[in-house]
N, C-alpha and C. Protein backbone atom coordinates (compact mmCIF):
# COMPACT_ATOMS: atom_id res chain seq x y z
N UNK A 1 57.32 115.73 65.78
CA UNK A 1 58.56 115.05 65.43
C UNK A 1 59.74 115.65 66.19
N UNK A 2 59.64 117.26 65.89
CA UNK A 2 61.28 117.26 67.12
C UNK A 2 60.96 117.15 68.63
N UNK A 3 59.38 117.10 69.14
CA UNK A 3 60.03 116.77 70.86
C UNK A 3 60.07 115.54 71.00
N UNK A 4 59.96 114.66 69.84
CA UNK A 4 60.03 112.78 70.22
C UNK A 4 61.65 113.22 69.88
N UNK A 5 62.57 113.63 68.69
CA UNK A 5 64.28 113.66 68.88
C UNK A 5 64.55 114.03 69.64
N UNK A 6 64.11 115.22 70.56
CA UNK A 6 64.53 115.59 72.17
C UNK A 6 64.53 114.89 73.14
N UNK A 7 63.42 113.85 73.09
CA UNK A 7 63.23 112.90 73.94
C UNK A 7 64.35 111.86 73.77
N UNK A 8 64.14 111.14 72.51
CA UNK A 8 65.30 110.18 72.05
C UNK A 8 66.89 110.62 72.62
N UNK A 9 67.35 111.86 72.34
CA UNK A 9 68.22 111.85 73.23
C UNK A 9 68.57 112.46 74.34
N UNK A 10 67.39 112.73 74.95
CA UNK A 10 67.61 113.12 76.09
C UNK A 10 67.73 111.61 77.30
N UNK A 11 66.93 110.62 76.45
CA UNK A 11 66.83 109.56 76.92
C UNK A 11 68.24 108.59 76.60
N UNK A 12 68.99 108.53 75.63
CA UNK A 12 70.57 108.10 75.43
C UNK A 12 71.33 108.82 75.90
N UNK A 13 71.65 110.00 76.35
CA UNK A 13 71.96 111.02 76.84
C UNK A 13 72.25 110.38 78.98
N UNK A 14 70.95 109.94 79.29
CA UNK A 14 70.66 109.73 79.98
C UNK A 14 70.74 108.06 80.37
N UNK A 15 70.91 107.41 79.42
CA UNK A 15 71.68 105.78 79.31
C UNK A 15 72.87 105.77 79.55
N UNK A 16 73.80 106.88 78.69
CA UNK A 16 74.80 106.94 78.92
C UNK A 16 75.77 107.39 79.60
N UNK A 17 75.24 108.29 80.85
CA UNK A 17 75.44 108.76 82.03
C UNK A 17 75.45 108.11 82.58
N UNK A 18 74.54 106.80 83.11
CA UNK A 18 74.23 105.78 83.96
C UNK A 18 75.12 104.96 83.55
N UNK A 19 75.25 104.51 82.56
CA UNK A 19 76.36 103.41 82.37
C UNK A 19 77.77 104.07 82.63
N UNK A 20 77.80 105.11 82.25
CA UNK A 20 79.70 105.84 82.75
C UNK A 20 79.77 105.36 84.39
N UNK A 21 78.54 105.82 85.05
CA UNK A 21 79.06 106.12 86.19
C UNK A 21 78.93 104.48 87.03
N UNK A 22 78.32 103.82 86.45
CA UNK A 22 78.59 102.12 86.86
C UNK A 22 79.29 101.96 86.74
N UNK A 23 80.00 101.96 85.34
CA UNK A 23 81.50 101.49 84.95
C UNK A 23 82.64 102.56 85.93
N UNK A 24 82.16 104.33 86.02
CA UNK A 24 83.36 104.22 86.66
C UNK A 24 83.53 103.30 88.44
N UNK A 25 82.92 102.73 88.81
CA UNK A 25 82.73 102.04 90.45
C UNK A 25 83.75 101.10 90.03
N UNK A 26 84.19 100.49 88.68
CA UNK A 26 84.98 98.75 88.69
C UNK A 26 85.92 98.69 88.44
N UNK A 27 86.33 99.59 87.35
CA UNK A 27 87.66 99.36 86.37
C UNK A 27 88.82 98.93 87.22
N UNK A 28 89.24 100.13 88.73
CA UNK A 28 90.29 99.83 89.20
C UNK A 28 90.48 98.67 89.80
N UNK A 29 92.04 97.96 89.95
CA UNK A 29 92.21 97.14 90.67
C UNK A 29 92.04 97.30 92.30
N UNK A 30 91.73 96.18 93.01
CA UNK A 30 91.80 96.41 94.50
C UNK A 30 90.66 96.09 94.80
N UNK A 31 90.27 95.77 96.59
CA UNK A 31 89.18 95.85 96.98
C UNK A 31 88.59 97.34 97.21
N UNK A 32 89.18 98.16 97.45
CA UNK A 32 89.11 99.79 97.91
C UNK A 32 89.33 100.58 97.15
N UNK A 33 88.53 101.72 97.20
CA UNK A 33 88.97 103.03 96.06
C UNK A 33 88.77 102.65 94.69
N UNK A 34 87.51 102.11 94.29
CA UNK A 34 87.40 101.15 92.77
C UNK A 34 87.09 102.99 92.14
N UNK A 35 86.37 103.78 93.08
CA UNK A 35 86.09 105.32 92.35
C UNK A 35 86.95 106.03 91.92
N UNK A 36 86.68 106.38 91.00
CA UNK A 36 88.03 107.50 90.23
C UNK A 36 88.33 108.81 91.04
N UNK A 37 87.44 109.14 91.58
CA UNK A 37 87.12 109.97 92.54
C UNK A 37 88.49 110.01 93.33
N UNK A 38 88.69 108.33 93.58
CA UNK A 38 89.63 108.56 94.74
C UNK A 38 90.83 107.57 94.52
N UNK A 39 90.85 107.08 93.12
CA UNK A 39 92.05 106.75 92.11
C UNK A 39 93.52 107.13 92.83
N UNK A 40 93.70 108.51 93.04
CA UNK A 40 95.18 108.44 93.53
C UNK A 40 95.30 108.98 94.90
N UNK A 41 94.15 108.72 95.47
CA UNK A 41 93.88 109.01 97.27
C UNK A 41 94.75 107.75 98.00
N UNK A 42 95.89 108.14 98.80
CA UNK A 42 96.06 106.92 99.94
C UNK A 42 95.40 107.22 101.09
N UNK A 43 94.96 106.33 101.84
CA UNK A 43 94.36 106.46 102.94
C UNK A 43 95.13 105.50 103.76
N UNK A 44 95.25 106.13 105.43
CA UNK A 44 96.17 104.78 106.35
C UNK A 44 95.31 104.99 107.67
N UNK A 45 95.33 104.07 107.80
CA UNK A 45 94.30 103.55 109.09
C UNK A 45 95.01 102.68 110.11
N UNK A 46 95.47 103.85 111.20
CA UNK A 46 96.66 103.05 111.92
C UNK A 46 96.25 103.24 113.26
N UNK A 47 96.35 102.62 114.41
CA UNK A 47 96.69 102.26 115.87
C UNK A 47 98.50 102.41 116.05
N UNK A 48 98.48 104.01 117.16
CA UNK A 48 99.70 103.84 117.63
C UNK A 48 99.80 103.73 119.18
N UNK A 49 100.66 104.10 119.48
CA UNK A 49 101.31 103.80 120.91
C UNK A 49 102.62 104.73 121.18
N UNK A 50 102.74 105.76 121.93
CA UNK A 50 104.00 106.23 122.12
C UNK A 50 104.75 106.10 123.16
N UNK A 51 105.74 105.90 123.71
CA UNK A 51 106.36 105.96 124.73
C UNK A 51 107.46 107.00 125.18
N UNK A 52 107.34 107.65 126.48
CA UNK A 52 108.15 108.74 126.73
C UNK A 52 108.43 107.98 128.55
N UNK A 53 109.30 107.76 128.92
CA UNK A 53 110.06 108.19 130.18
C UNK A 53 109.38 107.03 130.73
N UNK A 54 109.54 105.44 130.21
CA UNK A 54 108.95 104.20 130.28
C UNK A 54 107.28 103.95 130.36
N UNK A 55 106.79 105.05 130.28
CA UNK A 55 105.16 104.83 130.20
C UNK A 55 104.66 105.30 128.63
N UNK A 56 103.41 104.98 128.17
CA UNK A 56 102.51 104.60 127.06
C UNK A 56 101.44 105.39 127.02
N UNK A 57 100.97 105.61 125.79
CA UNK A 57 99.97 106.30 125.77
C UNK A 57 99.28 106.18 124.38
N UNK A 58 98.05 106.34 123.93
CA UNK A 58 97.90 105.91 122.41
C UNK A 58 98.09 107.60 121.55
N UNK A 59 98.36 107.42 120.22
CA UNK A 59 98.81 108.58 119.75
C UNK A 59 98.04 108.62 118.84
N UNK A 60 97.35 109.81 118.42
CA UNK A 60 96.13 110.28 117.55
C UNK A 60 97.27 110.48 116.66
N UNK A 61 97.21 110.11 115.41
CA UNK A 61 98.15 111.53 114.50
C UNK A 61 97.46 112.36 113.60
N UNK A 62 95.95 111.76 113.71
CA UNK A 62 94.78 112.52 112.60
C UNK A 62 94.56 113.66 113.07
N UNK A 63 94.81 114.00 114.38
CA UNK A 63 94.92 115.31 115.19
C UNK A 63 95.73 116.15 114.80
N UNK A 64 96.96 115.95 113.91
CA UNK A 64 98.07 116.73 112.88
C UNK A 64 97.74 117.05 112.16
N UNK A 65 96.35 116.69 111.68
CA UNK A 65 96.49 117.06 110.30
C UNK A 65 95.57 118.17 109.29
N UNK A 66 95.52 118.57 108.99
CA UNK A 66 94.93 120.11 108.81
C UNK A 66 93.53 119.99 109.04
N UNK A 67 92.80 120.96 109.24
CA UNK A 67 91.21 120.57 109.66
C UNK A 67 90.32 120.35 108.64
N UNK A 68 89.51 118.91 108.56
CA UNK A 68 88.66 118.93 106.88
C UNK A 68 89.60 117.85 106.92
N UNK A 69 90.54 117.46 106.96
CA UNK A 69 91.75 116.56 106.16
C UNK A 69 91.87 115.49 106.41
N UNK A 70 91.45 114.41 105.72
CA UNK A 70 92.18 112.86 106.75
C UNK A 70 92.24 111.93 105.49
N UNK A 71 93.02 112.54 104.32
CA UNK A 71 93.75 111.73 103.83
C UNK A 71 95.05 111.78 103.98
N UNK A 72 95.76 110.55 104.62
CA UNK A 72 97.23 110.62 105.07
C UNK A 72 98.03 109.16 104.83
N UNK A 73 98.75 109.32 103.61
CA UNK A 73 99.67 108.59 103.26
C UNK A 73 101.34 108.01 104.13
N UNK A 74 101.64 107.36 103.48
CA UNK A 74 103.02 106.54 104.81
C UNK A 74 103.77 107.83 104.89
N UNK A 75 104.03 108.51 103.37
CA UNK A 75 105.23 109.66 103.85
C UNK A 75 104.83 110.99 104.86
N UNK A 76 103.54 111.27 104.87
CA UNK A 76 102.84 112.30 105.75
C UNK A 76 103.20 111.47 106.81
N UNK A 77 102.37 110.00 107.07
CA UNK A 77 102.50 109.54 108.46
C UNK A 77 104.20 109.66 109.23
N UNK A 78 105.24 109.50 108.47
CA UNK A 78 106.23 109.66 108.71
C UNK A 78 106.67 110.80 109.09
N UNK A 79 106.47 112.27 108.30
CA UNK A 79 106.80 113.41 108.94
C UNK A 79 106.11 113.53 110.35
N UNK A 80 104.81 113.23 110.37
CA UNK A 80 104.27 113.42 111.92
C UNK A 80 105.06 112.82 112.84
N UNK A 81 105.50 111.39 112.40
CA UNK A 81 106.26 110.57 113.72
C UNK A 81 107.28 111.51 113.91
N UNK A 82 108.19 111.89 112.95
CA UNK A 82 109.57 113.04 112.64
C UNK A 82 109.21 113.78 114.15
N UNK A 83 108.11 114.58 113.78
CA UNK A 83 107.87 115.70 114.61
C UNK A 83 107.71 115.56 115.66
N UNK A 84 107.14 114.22 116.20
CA UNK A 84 106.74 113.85 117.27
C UNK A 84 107.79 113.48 118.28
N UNK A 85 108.50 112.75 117.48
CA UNK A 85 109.74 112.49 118.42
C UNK A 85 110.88 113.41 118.35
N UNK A 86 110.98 114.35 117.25
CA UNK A 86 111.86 115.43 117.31
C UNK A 86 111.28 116.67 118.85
N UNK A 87 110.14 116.60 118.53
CA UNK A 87 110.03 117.68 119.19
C UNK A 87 109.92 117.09 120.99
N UNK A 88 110.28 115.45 121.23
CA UNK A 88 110.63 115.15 122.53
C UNK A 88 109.24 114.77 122.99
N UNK A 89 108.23 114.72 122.59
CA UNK A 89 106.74 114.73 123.49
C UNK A 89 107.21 113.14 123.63
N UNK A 90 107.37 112.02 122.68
CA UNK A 90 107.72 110.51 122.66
C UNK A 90 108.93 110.43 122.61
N UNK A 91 109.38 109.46 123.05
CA UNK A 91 111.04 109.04 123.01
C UNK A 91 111.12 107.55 121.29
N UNK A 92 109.29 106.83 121.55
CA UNK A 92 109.85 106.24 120.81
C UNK A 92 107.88 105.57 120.47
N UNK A 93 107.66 105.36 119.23
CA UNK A 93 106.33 105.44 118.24
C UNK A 93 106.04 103.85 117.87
N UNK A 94 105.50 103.23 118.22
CA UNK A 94 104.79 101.89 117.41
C UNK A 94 103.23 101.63 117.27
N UNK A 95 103.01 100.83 116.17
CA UNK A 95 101.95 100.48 115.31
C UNK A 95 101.85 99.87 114.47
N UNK A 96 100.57 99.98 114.27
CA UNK A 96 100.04 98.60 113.10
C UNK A 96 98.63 99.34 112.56
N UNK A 97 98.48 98.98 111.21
CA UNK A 97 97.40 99.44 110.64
C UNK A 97 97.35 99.07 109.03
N UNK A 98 96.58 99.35 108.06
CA UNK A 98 96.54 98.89 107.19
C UNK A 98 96.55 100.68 106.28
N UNK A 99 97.22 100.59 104.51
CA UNK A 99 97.42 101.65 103.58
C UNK A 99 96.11 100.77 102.71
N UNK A 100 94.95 102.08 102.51
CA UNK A 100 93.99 101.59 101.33
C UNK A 100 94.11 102.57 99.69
N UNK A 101 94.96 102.25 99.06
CA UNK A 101 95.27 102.80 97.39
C UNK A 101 93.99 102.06 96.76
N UNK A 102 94.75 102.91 95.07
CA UNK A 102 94.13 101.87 94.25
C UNK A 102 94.75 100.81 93.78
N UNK A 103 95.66 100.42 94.44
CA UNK A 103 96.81 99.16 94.46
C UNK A 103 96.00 98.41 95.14
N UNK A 104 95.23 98.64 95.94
CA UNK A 104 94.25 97.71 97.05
C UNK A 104 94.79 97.68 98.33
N UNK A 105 94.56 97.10 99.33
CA UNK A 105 95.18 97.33 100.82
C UNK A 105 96.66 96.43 100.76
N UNK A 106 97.25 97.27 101.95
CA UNK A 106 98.24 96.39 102.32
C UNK A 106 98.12 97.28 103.78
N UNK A 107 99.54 96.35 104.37
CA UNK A 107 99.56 96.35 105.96
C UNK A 107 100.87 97.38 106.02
N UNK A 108 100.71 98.15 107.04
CA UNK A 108 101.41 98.65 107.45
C UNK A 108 101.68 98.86 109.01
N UNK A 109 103.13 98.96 109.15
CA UNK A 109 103.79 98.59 110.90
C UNK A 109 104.42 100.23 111.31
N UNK A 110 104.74 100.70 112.16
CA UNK A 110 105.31 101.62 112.68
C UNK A 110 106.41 101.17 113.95
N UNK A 111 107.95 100.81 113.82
CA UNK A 111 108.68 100.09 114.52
C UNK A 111 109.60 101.09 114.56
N UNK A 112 109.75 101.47 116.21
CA UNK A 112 110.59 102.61 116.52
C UNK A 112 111.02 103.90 115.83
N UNK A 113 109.13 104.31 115.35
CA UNK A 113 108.73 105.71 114.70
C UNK A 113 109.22 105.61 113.62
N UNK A 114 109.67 104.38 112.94
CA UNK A 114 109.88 104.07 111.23
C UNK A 114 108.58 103.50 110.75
N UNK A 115 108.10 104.26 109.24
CA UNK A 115 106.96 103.53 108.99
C UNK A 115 107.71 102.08 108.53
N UNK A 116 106.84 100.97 108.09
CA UNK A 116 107.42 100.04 107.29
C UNK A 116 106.25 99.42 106.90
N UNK A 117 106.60 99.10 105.28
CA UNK A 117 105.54 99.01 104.55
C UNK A 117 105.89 97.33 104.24
């Protein structure tokens, strides 16, 4: 009799693990980031372009960002442009790319090293 109650709940025990972790994949809104895991993660996925002294070049900015690291939100993306053009390497920053929250995606532009959402 007690290793069939051990069983019994080791086996609800084990229902109910499986069902948490289904349910946690849906609850959030959005197509992206439905995991709680990554609930208040922004992620931006951008194509730039810089220009210095009338010529072009494409601009990594995931290369800024600490090593291990590539979650990077509009206001991070913004200090990088800051730096970028403060420190003279670009005269001037554009792009296009999309922000994935748990708001769900939206689009995002980079127009003369301003993000704009």
């Amino acid at each position: 009799m007690h290793a069939s109650v051990l069983s019994a709940v080791q086996i609800a025990v084990t229902f109910g693990l499986v069902a948490w972790m289904i349910t946690g994949f849906t609850p959030l809104p959005g197509r992206w980031l439905r995991w709680k895991m990554f609930c208040r993660a922004t992620f931006t996925i951008i194509t730039l372009v810089g220009a210095k002294d009338g010529r072009t070049e494409p601009v990594n900015v995931y290369e800024h960002l600490s090593p291990g690291s590539f979650i990077l939100g509009p206001s991070q993306l913004q200090t990088i442009l800051d730096h970028l053009t403060a420190s003279g390497r670009y005269d001037r920053i554009d792009g296009y790319g999309r922000v994935l929250s748990a708001r769900g995606e939206q689009t995002v532009e980079v127009r003369g090293s301003r993000v704009v959402l």
